[in-house]
N, C-alpha and C. Protein backbone atom coordinates (compact mmCIF):
# COMPACT_ATOMS: atom_id res chain seq x y z
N UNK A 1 -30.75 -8.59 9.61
CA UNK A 1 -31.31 -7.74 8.59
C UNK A 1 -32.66 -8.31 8.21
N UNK A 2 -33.77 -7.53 8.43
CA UNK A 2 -34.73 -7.87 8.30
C UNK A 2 -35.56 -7.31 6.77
N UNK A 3 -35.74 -8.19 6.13
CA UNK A 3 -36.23 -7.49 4.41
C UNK A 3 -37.98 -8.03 4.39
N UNK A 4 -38.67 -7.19 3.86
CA UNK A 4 -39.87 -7.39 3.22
C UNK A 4 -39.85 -8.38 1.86
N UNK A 5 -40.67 -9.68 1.91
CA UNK A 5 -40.92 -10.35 0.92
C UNK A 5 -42.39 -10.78 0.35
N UNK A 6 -42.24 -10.94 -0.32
CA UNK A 6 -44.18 -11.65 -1.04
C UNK A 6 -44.04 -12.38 0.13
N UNK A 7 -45.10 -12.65 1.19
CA UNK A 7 -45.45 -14.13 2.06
C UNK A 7 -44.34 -14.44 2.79
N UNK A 8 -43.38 -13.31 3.32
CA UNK A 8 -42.43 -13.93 3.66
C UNK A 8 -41.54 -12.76 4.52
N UNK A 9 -41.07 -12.18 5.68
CA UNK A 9 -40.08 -11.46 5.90
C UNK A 9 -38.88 -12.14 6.68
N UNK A 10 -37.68 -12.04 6.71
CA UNK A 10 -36.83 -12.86 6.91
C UNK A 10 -35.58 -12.28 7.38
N UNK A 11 -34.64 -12.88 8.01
CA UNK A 11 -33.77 -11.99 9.24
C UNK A 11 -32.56 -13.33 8.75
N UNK A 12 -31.20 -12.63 8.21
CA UNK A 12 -30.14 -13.11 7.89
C UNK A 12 -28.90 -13.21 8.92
N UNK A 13 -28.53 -14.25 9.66
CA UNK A 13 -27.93 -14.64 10.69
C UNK A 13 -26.68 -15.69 10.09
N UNK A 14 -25.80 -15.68 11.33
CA UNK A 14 -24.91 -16.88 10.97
C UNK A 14 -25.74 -18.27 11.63
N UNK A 15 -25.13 -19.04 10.57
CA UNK A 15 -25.25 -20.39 10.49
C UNK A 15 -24.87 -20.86 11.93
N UNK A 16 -25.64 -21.98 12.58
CA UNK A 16 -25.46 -22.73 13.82
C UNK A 16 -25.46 -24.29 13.76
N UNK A 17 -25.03 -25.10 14.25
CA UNK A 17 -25.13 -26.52 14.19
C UNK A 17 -26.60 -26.68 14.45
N UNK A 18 -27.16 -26.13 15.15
CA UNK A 18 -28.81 -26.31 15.15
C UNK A 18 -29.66 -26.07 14.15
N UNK A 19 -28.46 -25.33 12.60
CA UNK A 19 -29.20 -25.68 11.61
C UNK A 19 -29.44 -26.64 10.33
N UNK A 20 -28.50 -27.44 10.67
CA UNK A 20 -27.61 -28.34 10.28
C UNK A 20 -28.82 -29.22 9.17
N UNK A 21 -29.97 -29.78 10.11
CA UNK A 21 -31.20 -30.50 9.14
C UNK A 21 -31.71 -29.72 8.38
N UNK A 22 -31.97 -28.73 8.44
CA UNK A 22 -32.29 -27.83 7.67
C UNK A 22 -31.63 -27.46 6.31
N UNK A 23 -30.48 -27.06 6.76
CA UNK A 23 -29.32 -26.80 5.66
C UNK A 23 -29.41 -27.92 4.50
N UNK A 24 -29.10 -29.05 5.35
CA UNK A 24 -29.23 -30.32 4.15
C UNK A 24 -30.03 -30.44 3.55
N UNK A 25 -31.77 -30.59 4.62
CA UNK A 25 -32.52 -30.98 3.03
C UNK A 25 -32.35 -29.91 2.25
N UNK A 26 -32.48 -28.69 2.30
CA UNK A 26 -32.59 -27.35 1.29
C UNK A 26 -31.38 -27.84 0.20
N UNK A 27 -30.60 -28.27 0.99
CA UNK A 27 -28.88 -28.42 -0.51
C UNK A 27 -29.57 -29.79 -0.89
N UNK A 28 -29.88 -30.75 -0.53
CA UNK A 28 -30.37 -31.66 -1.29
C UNK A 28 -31.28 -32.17 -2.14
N UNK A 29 -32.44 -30.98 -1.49
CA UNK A 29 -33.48 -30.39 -2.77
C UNK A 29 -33.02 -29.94 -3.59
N UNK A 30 -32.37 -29.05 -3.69
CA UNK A 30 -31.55 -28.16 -5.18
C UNK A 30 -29.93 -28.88 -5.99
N UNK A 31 -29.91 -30.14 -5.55
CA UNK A 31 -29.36 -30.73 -6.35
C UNK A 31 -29.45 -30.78 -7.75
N UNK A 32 -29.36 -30.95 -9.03
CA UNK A 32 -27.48 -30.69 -8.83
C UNK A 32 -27.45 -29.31 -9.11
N UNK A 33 -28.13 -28.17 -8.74
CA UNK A 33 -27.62 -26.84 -8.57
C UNK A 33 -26.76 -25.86 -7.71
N UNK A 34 -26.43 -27.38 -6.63
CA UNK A 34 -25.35 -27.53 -5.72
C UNK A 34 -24.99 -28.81 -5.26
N UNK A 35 -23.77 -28.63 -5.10
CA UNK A 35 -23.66 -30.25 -5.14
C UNK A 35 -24.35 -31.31 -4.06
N UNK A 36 -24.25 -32.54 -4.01
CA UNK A 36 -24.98 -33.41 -3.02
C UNK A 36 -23.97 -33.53 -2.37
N UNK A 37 -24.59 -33.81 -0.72
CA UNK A 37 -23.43 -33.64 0.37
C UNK A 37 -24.26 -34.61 1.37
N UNK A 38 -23.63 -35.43 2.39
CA UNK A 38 -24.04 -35.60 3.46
C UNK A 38 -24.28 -34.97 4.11
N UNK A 39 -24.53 -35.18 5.52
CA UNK A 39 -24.97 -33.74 6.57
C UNK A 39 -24.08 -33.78 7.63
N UNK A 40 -23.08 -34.88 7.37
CA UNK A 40 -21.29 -34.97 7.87
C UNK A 40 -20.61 -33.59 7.45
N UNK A 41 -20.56 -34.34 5.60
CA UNK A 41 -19.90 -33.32 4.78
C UNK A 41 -20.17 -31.99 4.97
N UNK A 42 -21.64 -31.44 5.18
CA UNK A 42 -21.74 -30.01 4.83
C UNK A 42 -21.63 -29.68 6.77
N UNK A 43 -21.89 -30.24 7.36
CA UNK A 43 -21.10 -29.42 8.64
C UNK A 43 -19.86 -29.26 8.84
N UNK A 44 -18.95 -30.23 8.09
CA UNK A 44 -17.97 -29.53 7.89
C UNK A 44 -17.44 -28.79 7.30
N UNK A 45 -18.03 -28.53 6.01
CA UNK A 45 -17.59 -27.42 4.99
C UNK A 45 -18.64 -25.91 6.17
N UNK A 46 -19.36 -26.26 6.84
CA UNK A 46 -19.49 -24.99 7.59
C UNK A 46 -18.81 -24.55 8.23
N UNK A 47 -17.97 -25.62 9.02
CA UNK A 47 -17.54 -25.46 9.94
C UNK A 47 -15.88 -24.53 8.76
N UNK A 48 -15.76 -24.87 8.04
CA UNK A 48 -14.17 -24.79 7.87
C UNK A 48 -14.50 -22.99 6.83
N UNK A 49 -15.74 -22.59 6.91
CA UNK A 49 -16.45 -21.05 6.07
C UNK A 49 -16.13 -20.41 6.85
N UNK A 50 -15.58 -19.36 6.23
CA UNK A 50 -15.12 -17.83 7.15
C UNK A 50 -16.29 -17.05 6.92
N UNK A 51 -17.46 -17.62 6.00
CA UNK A 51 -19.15 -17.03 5.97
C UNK A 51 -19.56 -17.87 6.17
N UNK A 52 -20.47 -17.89 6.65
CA UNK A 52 -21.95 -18.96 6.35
C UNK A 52 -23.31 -18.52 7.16
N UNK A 53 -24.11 -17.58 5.99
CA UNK A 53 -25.47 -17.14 6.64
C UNK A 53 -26.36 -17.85 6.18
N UNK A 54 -27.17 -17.91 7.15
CA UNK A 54 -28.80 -18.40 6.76
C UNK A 54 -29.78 -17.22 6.98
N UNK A 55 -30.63 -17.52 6.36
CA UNK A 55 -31.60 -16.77 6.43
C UNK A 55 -33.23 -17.52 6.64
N UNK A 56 -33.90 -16.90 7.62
CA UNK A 56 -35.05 -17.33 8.76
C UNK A 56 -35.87 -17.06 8.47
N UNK A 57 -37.44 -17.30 8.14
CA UNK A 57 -38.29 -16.95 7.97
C UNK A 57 -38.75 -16.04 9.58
N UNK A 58 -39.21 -14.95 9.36
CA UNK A 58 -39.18 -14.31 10.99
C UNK A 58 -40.17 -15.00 11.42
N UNK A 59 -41.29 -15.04 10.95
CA UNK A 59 -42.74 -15.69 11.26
C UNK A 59 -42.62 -17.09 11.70
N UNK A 60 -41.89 -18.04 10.90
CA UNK A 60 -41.79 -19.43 11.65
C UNK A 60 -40.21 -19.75 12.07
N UNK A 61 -39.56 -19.43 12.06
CA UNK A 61 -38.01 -19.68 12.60
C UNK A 61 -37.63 -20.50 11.49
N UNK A 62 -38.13 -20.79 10.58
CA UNK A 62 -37.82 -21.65 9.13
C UNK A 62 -36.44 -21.25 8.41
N UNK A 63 -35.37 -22.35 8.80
CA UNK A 63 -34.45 -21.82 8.02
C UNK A 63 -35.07 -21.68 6.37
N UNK A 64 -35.08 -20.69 5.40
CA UNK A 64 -35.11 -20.42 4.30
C UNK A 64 -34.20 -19.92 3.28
N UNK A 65 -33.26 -20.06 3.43
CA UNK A 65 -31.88 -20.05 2.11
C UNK A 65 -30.42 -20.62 3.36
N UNK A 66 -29.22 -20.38 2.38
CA UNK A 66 -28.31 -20.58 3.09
C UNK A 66 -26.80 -19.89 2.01
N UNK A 67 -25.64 -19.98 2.55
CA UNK A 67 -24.56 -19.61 1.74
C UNK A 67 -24.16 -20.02 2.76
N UNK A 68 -22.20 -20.66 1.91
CA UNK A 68 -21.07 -21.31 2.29
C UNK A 68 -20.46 -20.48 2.22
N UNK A 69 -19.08 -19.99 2.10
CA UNK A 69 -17.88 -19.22 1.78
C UNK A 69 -16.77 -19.81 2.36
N UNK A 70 -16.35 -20.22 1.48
CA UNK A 70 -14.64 -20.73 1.98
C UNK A 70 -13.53 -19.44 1.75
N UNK A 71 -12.43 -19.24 2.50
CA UNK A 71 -11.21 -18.86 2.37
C UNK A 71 -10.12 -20.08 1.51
N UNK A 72 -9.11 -19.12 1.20
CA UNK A 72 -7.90 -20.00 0.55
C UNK A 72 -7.68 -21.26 1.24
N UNK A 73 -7.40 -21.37 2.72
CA UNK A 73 -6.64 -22.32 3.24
C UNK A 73 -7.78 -23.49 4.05
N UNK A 74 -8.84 -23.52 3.26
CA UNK A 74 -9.88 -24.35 3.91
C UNK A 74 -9.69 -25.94 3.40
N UNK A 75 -10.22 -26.50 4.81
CA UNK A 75 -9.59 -28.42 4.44
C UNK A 75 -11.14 -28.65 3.75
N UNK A 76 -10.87 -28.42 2.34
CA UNK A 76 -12.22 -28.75 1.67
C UNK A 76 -11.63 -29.60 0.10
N UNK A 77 -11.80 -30.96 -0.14
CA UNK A 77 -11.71 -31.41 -1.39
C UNK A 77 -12.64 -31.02 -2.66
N UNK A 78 -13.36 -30.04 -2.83
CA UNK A 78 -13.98 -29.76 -4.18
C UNK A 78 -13.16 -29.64 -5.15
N UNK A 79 -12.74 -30.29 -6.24
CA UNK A 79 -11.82 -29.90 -7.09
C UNK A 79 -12.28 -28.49 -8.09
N UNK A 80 -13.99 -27.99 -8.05
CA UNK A 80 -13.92 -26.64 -8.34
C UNK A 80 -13.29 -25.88 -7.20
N UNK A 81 -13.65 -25.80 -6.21
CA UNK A 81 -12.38 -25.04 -4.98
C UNK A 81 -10.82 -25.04 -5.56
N UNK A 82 -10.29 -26.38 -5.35
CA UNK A 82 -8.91 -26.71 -5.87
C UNK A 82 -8.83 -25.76 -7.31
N UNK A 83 -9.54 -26.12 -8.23
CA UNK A 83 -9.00 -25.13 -9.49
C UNK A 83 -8.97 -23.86 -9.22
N UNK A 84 -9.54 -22.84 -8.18
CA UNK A 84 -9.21 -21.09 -7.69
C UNK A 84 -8.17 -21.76 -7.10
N UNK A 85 -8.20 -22.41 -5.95
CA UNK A 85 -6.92 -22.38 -5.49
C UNK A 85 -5.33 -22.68 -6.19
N UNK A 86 -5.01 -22.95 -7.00
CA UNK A 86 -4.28 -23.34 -7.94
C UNK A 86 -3.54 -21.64 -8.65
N UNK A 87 -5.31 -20.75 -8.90
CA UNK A 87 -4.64 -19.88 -9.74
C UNK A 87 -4.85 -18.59 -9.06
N UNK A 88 -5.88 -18.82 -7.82
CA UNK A 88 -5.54 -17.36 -6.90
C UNK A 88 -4.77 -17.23 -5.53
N UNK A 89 -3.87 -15.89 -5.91
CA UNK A 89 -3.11 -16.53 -4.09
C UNK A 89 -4.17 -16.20 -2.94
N UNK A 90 -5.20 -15.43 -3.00
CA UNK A 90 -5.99 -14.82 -1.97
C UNK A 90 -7.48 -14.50 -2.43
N UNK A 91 -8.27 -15.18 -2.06
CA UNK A 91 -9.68 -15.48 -2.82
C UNK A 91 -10.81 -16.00 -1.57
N UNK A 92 -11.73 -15.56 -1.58
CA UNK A 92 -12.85 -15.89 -1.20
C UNK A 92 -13.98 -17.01 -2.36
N UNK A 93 -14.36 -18.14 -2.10
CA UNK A 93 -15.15 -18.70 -2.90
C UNK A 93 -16.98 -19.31 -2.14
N UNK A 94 -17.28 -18.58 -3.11
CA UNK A 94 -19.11 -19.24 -2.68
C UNK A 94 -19.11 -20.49 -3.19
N UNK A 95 -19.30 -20.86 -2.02
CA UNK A 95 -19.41 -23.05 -2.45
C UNK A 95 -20.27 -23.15 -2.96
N UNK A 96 -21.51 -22.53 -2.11
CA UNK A 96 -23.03 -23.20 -2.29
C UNK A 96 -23.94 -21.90 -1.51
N UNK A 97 -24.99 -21.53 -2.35
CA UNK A 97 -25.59 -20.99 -2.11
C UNK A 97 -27.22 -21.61 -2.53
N UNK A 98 -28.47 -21.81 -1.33
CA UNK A 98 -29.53 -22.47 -2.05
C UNK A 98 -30.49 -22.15 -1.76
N UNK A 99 -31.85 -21.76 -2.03
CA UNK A 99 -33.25 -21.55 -1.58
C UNK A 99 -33.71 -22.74 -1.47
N UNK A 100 -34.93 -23.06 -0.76
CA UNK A 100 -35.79 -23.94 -1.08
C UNK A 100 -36.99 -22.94 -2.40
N UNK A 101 -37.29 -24.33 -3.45
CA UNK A 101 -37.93 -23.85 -4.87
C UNK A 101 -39.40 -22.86 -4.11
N UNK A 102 -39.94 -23.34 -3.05
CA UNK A 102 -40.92 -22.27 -2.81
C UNK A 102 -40.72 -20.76 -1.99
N UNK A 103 -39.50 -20.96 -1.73
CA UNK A 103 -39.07 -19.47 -1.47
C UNK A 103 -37.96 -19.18 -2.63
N UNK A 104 -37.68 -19.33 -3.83
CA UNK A 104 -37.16 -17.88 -4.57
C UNK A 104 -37.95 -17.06 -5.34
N UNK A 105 -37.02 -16.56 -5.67
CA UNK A 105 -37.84 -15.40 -6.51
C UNK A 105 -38.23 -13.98 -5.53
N UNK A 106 -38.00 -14.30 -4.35
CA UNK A 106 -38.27 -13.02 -3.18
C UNK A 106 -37.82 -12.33 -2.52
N UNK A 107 -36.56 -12.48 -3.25
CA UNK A 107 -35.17 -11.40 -2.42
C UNK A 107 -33.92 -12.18 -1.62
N UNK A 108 -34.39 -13.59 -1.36
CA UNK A 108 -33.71 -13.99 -0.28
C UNK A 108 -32.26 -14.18 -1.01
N UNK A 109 -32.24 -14.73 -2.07
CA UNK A 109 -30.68 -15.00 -2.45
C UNK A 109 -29.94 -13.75 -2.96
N UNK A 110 -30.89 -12.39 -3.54
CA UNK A 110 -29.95 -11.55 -3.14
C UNK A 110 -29.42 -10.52 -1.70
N UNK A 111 -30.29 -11.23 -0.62
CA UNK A 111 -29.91 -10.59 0.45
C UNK A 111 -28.70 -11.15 1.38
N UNK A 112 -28.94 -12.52 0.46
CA UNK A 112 -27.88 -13.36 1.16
C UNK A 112 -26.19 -12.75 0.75
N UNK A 113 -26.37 -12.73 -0.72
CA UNK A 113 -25.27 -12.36 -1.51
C UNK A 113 -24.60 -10.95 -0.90
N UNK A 114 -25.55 -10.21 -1.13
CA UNK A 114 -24.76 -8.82 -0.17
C UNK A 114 -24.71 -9.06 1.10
N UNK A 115 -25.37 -9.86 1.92
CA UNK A 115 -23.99 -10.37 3.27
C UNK A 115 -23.14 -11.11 3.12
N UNK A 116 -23.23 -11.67 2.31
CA UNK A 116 -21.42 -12.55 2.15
C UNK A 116 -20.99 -11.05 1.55
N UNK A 117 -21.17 -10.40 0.90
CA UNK A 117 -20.42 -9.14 -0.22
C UNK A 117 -19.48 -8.25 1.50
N UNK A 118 -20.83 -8.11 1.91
CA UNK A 118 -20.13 -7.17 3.00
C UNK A 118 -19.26 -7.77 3.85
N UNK A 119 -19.94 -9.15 4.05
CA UNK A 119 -19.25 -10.02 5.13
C UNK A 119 -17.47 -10.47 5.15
N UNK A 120 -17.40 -11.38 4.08
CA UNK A 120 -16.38 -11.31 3.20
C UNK A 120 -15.05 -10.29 3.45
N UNK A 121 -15.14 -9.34 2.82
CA UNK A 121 -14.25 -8.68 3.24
C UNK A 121 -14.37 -8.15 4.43
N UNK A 122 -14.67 -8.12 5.54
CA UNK A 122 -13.99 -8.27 6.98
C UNK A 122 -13.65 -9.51 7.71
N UNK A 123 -14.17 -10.75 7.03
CA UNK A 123 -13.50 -11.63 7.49
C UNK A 123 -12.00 -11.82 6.88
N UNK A 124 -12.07 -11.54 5.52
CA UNK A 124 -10.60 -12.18 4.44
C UNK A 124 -10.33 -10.73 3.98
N UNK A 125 -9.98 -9.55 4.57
CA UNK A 125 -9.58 -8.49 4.04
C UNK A 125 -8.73 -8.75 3.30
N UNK A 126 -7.69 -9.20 2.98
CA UNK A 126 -6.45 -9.52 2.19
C UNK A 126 -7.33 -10.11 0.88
N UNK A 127 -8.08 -10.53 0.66
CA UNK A 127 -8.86 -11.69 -0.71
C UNK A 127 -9.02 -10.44 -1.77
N UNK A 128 -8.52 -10.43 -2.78
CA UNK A 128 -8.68 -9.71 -3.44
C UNK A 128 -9.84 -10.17 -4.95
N UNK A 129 -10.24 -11.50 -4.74
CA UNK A 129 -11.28 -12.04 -5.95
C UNK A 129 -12.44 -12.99 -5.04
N UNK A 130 -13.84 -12.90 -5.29
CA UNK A 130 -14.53 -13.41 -5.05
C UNK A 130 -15.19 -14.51 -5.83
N UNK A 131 -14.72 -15.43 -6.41
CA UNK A 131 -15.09 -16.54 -7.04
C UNK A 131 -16.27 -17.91 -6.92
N UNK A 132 -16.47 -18.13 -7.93
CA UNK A 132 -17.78 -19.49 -7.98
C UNK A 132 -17.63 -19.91 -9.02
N UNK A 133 -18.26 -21.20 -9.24
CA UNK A 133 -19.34 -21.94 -10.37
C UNK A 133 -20.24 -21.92 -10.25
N UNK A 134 -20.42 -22.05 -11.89
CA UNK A 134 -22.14 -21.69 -11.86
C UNK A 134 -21.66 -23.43 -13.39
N UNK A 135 -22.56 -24.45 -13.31
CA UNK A 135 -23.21 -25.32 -14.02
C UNK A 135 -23.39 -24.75 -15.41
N UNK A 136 -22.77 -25.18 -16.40
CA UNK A 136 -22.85 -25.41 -17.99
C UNK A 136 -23.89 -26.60 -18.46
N UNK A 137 -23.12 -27.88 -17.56
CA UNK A 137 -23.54 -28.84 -17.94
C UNK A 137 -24.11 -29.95 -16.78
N UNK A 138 -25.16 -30.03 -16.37
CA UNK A 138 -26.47 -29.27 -16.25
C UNK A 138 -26.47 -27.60 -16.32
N UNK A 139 -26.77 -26.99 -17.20
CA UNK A 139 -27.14 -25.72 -18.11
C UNK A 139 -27.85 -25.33 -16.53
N UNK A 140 -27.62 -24.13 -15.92
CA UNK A 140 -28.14 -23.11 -14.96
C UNK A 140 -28.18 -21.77 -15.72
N UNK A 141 -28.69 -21.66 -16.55
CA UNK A 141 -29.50 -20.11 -16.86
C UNK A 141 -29.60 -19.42 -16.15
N UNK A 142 -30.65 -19.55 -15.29
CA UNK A 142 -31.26 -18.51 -14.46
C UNK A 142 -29.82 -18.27 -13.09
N UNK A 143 -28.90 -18.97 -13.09
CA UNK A 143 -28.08 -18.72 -12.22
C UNK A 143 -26.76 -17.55 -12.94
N UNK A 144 -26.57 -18.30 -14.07
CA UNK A 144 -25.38 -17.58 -15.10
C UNK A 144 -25.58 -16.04 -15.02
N UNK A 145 -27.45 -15.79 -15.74
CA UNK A 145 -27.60 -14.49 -15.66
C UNK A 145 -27.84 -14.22 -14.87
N UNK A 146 -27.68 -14.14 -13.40
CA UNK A 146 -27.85 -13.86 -12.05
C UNK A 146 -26.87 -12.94 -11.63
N UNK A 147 -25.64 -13.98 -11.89
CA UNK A 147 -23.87 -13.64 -11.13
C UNK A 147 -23.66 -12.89 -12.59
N UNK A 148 -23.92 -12.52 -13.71
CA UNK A 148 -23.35 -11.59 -14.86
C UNK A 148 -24.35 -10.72 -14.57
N UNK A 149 -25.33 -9.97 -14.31
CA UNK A 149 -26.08 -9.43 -13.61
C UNK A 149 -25.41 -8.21 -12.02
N UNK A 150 -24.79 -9.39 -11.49
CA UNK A 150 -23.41 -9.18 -10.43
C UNK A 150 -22.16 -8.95 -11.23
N UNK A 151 -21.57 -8.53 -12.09
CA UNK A 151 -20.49 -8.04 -12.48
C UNK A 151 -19.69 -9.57 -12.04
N UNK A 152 -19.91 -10.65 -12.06
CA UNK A 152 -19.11 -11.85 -12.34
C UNK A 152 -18.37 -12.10 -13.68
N UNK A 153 -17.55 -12.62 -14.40
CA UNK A 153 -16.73 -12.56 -15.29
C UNK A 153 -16.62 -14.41 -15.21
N UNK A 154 -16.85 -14.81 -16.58
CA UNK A 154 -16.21 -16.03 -16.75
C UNK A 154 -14.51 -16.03 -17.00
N UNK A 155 -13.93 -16.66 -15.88
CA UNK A 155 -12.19 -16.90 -16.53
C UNK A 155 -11.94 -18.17 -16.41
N UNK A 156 -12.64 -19.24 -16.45
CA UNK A 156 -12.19 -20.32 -17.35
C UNK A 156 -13.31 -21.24 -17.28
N UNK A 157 -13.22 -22.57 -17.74
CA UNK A 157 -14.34 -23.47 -17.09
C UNK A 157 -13.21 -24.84 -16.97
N UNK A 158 -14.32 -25.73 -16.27
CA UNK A 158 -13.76 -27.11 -15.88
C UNK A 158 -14.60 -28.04 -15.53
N UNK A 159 -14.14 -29.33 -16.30
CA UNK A 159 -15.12 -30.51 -16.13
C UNK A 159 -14.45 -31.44 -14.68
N UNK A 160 -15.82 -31.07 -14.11
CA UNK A 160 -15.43 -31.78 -12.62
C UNK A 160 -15.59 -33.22 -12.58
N UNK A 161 -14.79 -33.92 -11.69
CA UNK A 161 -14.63 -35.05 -11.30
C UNK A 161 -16.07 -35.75 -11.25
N UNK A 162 -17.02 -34.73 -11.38
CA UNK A 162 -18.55 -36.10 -11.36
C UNK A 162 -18.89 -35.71 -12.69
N UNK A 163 -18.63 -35.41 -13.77
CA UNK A 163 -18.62 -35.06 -14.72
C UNK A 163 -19.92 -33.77 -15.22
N UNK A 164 -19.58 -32.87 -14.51
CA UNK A 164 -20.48 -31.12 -14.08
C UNK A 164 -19.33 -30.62 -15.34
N UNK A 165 -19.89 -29.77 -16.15
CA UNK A 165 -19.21 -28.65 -16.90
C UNK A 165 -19.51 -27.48 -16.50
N UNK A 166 -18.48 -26.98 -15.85
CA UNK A 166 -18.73 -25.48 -14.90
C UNK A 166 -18.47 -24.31 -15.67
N UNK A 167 -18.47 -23.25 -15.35
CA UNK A 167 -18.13 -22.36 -15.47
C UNK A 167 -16.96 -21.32 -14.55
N UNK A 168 -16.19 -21.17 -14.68
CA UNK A 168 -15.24 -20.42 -13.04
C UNK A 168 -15.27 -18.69 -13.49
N UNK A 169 -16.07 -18.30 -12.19
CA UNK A 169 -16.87 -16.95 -12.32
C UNK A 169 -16.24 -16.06 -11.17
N UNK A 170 -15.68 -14.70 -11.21
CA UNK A 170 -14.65 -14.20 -10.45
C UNK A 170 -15.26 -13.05 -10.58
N UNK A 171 -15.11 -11.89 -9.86
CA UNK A 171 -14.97 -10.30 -9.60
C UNK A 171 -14.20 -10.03 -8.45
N UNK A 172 -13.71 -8.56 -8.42
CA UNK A 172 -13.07 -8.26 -7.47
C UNK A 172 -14.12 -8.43 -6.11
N UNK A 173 -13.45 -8.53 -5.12
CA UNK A 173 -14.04 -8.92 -4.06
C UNK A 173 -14.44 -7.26 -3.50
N UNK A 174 -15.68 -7.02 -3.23
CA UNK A 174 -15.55 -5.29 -2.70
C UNK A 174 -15.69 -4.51 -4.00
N UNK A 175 -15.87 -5.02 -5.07
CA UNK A 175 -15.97 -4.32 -6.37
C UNK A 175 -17.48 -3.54 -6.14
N UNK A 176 -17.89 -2.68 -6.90
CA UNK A 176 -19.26 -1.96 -7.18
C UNK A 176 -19.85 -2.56 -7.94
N UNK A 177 -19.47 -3.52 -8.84
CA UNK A 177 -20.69 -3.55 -10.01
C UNK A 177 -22.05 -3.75 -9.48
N UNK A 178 -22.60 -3.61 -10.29
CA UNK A 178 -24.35 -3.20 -10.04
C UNK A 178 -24.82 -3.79 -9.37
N UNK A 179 -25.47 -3.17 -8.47
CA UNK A 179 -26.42 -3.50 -6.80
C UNK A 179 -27.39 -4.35 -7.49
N UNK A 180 -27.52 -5.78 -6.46
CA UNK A 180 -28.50 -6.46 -7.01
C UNK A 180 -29.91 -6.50 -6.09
């Protein structure tokens, strides 16, 4: 899918081990607006995503954003993961979704979002909730009103094991609320 951006047009693909350096620094630049990972760790949380798109700058082959998506039965220790899993039987969850700071603001993270939206349910047809965190504590504003923006719903929060005050943010998976 190819979208028009300020300085930028860009073509949304699945994730490859050839993007692997890429992926990292981008999640490790946007720390802690996602968590910090090795580049062990996050090939395997790719590897174990029933999503995972990136998105390319067309002009330079530049990976420029990314999204995770786990299913229920993924070998992933996040104890925000573990808390959906606990209280949904069938759920899709966005781990991590990240721009690099000089590409947002230009469409890319919501183009990403409606391919996991579409994606999603044909991989996990059965998932009936699409779930995340979004950061309390480090305070993410601009993320909160993003996903409430997306018809996301706070149903609970939880202080994670590195001591993050989250938020746990759900909608039906396949729901309509408002096109972003």
């Amino acid at each position: 899918m190819a979208l028009p951006s300020p300085g930028v047009t860009f073509t949304i693909r699945p994730y490859t081990a050839g993007d692997l350096a890429a992926v990292h620094a981008i999640n490790q630049a946007e720390v802690p607006r996602v968590g910090s990972e090795t580049a062990e760790a996050l090939a395997h949380i790719a590897a174990e995503s029933i999503v995972a798109p990136v998105a390319v700058d067309d002009a330079t082959g530049a990976v420029v954003g990314f999204a995770m998506v786990l299913g229920p039965g993924a070998d992933y220790g996040s104890d925000n993961y573990a808390w959906f899993r606990e209280r949904y039987a069938d759920f899709v969850y966005l781990d991590r979704v990240a721009i690099p700071a000089e590409h947002q603001r230009r469409g890319i993270g919501r183009a990403l979002y409606e391919h996991v939206a579409a994606a999603a349910v044909v991989a996990r047809p059965t998932a009936t909730d699409w779930t995340l965190e979004v950061n309390l504590r480090p305070r993410n504003d601009q993320s909160l009103a993003f996903h409430t923006a997306m018809g996301f719903v706070e149903v609970g929060q939880h202080e994670s094991r590195h001591g993050y005050l989250v938020a746990m943010l759900a909608k039906p998976l396949g729901s309509s609320a408002r096109r972003w």
